[in-house]
N, C-alpha and C. Protein backbone atom coordinates (compact mmCIF):
# COMPACT_ATOMS: atom_id res chain seq x y z
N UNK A 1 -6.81 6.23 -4.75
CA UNK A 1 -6.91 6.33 -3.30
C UNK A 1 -7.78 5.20 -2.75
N UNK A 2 -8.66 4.69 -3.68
CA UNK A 2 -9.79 3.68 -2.97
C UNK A 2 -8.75 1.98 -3.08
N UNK A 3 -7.71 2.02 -3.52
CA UNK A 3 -6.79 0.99 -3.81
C UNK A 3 -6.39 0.93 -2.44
N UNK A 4 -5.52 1.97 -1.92
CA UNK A 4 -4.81 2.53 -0.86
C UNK A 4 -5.98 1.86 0.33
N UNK A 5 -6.46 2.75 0.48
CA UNK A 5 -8.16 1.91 1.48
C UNK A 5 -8.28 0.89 1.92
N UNK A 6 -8.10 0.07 0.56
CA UNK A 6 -8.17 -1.24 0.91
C UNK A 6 -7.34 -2.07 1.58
N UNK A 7 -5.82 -1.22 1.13
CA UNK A 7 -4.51 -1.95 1.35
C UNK A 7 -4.76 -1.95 3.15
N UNK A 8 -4.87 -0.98 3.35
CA UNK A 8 -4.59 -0.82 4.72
C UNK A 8 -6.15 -1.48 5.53
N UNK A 9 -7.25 -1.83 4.64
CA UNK A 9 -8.22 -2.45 5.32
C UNK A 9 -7.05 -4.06 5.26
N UNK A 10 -6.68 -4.97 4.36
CA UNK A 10 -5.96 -5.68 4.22
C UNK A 10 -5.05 -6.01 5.31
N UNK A 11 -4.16 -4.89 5.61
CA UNK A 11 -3.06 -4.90 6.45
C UNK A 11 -3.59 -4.93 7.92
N UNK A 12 -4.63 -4.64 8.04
CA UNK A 12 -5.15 -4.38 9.50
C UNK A 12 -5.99 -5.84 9.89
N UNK A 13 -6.49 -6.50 8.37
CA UNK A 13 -6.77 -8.34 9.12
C UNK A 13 -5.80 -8.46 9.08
N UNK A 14 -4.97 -8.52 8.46
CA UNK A 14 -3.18 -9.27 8.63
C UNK A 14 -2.55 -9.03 10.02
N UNK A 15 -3.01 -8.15 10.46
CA UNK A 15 -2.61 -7.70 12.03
C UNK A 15 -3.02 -8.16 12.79
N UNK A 16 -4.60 -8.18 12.44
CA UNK A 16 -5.55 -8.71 14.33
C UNK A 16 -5.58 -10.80 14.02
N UNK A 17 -5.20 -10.94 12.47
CA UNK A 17 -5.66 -12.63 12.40
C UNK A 17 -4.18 -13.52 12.13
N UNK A 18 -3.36 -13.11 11.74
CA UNK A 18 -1.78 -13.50 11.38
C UNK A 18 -0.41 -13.13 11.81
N UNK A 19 -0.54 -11.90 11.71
CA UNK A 19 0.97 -11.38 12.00
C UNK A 19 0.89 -10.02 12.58
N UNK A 20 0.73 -9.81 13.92
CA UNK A 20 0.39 -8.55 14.77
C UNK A 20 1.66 -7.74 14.62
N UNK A 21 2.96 -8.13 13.92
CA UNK A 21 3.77 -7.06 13.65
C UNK A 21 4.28 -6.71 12.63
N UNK A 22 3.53 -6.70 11.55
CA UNK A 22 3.83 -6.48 9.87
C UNK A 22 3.21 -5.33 10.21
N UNK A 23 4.47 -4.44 9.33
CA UNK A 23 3.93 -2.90 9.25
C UNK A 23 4.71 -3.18 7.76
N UNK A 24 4.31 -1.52 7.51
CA UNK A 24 4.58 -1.04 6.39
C UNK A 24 6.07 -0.36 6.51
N UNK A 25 6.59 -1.24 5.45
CA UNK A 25 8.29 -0.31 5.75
C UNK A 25 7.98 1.07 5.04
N UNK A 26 7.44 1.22 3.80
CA UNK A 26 7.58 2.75 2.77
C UNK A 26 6.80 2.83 1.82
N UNK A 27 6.44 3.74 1.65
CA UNK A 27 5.53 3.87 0.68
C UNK A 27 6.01 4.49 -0.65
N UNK A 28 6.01 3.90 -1.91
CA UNK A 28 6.93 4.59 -3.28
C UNK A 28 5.83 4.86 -4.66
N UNK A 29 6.51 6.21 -4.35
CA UNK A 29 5.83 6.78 -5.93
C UNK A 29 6.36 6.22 -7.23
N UNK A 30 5.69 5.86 -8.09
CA UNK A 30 5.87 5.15 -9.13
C UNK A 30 4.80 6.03 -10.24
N UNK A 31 5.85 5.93 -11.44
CA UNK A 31 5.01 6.80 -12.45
C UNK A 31 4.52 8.22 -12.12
N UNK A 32 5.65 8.48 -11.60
CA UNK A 32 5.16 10.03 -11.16
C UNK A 32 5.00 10.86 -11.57
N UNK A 33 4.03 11.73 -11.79
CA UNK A 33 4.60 12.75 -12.74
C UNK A 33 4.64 14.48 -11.96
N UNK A 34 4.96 14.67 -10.98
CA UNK A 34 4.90 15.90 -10.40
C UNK A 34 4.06 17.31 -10.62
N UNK A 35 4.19 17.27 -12.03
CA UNK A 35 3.55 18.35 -12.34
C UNK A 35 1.87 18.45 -12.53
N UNK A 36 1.63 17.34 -12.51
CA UNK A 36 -0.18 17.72 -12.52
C UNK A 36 -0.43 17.98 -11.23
N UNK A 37 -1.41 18.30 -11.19
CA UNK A 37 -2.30 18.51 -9.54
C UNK A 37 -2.81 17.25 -9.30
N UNK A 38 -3.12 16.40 -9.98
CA UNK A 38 -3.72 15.21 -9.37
C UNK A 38 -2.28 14.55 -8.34
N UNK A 39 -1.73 14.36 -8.74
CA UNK A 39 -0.24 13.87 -8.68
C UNK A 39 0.33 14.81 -7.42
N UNK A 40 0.02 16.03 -7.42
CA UNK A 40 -0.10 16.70 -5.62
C UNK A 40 -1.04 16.72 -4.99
N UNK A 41 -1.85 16.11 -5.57
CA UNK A 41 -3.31 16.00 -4.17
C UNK A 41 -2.85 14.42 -3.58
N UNK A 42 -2.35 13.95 -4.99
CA UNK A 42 -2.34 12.57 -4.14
C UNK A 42 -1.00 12.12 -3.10
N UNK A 43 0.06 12.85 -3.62
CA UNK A 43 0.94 12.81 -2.73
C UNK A 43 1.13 13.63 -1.29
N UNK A 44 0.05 14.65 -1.31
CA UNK A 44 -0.18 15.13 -0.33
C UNK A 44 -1.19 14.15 0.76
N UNK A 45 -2.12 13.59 0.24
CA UNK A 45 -2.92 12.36 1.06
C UNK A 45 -2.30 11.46 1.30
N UNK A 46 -1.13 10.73 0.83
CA UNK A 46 -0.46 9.83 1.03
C UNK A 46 0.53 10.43 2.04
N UNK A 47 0.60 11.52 2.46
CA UNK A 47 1.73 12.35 3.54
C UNK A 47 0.73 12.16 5.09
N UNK A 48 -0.35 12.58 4.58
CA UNK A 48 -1.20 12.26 5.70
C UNK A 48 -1.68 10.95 5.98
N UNK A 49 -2.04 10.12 5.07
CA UNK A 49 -2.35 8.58 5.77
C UNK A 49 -1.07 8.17 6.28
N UNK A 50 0.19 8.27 5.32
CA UNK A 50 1.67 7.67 5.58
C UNK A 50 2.56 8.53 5.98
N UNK A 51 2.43 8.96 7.20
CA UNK A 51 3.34 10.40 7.94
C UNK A 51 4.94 9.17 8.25
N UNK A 52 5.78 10.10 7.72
CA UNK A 52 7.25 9.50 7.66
C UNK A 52 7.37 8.37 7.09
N UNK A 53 6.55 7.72 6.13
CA UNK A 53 6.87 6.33 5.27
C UNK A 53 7.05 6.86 3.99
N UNK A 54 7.03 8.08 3.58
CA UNK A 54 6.79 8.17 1.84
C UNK A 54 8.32 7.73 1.76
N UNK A 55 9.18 7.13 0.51
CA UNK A 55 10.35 7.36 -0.09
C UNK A 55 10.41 8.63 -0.46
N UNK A 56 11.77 9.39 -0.06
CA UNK A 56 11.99 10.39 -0.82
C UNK A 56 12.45 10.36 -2.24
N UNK A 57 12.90 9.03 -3.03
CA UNK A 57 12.87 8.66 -3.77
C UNK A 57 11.81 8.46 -4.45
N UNK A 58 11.64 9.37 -5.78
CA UNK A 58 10.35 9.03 -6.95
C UNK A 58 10.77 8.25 -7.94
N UNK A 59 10.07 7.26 -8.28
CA UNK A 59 10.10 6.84 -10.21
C UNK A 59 9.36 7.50 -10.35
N UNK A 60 9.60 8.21 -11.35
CA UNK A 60 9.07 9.34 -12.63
C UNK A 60 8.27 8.44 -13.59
N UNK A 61 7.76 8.74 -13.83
CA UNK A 61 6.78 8.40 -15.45
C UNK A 61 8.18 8.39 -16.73
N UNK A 62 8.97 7.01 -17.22
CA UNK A 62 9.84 7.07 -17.67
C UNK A 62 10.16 5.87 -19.19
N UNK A 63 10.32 6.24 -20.42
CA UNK A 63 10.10 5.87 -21.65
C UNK A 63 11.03 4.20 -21.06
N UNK A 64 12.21 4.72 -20.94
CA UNK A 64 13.16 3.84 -21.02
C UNK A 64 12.70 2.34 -19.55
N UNK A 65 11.83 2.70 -19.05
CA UNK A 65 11.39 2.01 -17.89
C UNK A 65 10.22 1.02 -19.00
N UNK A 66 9.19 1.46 -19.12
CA UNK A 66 8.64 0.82 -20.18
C UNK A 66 8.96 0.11 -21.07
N UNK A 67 9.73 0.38 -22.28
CA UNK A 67 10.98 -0.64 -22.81
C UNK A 67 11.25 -1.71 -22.06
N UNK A 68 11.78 -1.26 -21.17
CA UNK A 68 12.17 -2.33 -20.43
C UNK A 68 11.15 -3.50 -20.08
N UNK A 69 10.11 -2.93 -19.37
CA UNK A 69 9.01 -4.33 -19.08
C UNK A 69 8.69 -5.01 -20.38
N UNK A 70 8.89 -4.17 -21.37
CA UNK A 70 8.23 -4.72 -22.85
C UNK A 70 9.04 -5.79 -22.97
N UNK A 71 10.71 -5.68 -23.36
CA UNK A 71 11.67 -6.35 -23.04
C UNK A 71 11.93 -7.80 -22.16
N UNK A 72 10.81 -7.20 -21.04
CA UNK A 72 11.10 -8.29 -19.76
C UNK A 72 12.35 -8.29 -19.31
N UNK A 73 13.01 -7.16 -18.95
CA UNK A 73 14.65 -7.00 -18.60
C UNK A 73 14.34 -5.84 -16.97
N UNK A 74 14.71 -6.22 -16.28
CA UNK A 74 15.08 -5.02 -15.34
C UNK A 74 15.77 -3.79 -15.48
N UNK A 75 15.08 -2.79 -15.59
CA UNK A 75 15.83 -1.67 -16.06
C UNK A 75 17.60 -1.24 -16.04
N UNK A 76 18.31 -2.03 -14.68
CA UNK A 76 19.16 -1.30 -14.55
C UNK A 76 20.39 -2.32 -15.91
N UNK A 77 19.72 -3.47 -16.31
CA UNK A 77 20.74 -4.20 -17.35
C UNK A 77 19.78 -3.70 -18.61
N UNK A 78 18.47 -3.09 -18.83
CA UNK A 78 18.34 -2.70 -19.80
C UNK A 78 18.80 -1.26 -20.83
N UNK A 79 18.52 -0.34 -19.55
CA UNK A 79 19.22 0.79 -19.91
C UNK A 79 19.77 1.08 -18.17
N UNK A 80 21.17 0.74 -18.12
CA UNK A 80 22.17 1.27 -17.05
C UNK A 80 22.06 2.26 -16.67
N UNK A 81 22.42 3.24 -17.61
CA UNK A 81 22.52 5.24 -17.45
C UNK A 81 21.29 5.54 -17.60
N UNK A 82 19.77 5.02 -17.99
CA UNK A 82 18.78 5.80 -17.82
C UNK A 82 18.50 6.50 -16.31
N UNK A 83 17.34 7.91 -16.15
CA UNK A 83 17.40 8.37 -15.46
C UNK A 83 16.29 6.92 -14.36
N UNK A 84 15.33 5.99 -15.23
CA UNK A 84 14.61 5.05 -14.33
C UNK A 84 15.66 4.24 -13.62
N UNK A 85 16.97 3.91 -14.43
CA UNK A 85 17.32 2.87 -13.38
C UNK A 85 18.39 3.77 -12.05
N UNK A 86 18.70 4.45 -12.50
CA UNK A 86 19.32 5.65 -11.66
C UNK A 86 18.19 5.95 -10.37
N UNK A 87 16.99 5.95 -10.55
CA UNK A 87 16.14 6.21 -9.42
C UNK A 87 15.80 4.90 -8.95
N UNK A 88 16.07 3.53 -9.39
CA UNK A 88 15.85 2.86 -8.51
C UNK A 88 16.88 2.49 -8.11
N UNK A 89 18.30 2.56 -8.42
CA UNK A 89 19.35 2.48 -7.93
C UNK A 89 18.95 3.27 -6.77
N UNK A 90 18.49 4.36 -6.48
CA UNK A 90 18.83 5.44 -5.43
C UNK A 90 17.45 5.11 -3.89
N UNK A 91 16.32 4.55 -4.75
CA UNK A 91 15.56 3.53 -4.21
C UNK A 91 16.31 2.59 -3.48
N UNK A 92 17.18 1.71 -3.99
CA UNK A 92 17.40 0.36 -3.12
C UNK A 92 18.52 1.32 -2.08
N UNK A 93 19.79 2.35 -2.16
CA UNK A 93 20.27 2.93 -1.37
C UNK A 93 19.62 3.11 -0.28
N UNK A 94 18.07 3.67 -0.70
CA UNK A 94 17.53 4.26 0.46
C UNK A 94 16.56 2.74 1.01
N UNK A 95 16.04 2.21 0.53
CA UNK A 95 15.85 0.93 1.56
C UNK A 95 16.89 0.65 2.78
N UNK A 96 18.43 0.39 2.06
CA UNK A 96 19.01 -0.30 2.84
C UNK A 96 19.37 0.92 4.28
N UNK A 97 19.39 1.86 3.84
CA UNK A 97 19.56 2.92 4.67
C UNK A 97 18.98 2.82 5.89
N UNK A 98 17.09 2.49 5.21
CA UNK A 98 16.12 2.36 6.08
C UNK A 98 16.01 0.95 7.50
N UNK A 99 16.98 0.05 6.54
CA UNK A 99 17.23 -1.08 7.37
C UNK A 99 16.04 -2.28 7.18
């Protein structure tokens, strides 16, 4: 969360000294893992700093995603049918959606 903090201390000189209309298109969970509580406290604070930016799209905490960076391959030519490249397939859907 103290990462987050910063970002948006960041984004807010970027506003008043460079570019007064850079916003934030979305905010994406990465390495998710749903089931701990840390992982719902934090996505619950991120609902409240980022009201209507979260992706409804998660990356999961995912073996075959890892491989992949090891690799240096982008998931969706490393493993096609994994469930990681399947969620960022469904990721870029929902970008373009977003416009």
């Amino acid at each position: 969360m103290k990462s987050i903090e910063q970002l948006i201390k960041v984004m807010n000189l970027i506003k008043r000294k460079i570019n007064y209309d850079i916003d934030i298109k979305g905010v994406l969970l990465t390495r998710a893992d749903r089931r701990t509580n840390i992982e719902k406290e934090i996505f619950e604070e991120l609902q409240n700093i980022f009201p209507q930016k979260i992706f409804e799209t998660i990356i999961h905490q995912n073996v075959k995603i890892s491989q992949a960076q090891i690799e240096g391959k982008p998931i969706n030519y490393f493993a096609p049918n994994s469930i990681g490249a399947k969620e960022y397939m469904a990721l870029a859907r929902e970008m373009i959606e977003r416009g």
